[in-house]
Protein backbone atom coordinates (compact mmCIF):
# COMPACT_ATOMS: atom_id res chain seq x y z
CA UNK A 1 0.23 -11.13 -5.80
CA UNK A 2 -2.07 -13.32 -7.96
CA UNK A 3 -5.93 -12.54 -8.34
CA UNK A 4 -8.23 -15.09 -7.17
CA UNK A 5 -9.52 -14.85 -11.16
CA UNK A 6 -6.16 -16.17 -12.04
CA UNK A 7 -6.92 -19.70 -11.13
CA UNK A 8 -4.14 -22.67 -11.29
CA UNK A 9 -1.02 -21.51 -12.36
CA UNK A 10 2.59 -22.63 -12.35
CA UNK A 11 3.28 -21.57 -8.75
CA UNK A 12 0.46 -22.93 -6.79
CA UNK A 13 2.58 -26.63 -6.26
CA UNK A 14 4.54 -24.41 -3.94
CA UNK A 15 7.66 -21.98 -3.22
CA UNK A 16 11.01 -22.08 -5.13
CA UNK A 17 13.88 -19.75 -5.46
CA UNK A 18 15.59 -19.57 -8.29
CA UNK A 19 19.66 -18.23 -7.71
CA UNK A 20 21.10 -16.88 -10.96
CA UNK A 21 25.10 -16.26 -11.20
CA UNK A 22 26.94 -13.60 -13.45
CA UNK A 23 29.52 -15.88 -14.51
CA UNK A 24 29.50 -17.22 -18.46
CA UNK A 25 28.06 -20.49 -18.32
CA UNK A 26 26.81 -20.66 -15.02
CA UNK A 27 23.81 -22.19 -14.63
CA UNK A 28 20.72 -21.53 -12.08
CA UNK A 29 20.18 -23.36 -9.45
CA UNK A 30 16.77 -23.85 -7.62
CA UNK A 31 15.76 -24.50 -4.21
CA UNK A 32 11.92 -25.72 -3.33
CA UNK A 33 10.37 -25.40 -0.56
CA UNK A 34 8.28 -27.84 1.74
CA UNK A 35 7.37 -28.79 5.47
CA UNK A 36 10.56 -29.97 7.31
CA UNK A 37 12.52 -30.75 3.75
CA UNK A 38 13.93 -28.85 0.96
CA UNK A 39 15.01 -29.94 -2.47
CA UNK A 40 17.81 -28.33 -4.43
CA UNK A 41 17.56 -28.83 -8.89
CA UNK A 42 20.90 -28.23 -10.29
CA UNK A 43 21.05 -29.15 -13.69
CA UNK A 44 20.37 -26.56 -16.51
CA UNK A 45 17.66 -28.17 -18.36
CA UNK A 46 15.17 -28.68 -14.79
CA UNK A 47 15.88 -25.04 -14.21
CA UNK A 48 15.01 -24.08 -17.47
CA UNK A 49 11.82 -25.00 -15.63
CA UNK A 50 11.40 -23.01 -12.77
CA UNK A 51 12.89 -19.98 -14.88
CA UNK A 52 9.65 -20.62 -17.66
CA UNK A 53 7.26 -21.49 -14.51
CA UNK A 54 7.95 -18.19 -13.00
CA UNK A 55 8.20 -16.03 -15.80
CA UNK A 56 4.28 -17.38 -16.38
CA UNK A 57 3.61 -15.86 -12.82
CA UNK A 58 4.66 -12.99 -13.19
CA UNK A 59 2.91 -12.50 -16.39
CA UNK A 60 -0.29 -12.97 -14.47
CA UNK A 61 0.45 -11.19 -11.09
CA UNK A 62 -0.94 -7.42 -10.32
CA UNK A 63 1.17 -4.92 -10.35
CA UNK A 64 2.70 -3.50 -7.22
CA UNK A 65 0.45 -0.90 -6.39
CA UNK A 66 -2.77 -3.12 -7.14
CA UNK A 67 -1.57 -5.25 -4.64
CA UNK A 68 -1.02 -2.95 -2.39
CA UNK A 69 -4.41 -1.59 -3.18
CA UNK A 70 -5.98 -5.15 -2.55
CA UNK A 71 -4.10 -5.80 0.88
CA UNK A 72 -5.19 -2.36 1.81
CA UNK A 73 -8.81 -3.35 1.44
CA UNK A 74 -8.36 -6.59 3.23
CA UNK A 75 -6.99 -5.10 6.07
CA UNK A 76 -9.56 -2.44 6.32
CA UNK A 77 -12.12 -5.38 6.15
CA UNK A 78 -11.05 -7.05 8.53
CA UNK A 79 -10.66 -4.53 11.13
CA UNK A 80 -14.32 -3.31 10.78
């Protein structure tokens, strides 16, 4: 999860998956997400990309028990 505080980041154009393989010299591939399409990126240096666009997410996402902390108090928000 990303904090509100975190503002525009990388990520927020939209979902991608990013499929790494174990073989020498293979090279990731990427699939994005969007309503009733999909777009797959195949060549090394675009998914150089996505690799440096989610690597900057994660740097700014809270930890896994913060966000379980934070969906925690959501929930209990709402159900009051």
């Amino acid at each position: 999860m990303l904090p509100f505080r975190a503002g525009g980041h990388a990520g927020v154009s939209g979902p991608f998956n990013i499929l790494s393989f174990g073989e020498e010299g293979a090279v990731d591939v990427v699939h994005m997400d969007a309503p009733r399409t999909g777009a797959w990126v195949e060549d090394a240096e675009r998914s150089e990309l996505f690799v440096g666009m989610f690597n900057a997410v994660s740097r700014t996402a809270v930890s896994p028990y913060d966000s379980m902390r934070l969906i925690e108090d959501i929930a209990k928000g709402m159900s009051e």
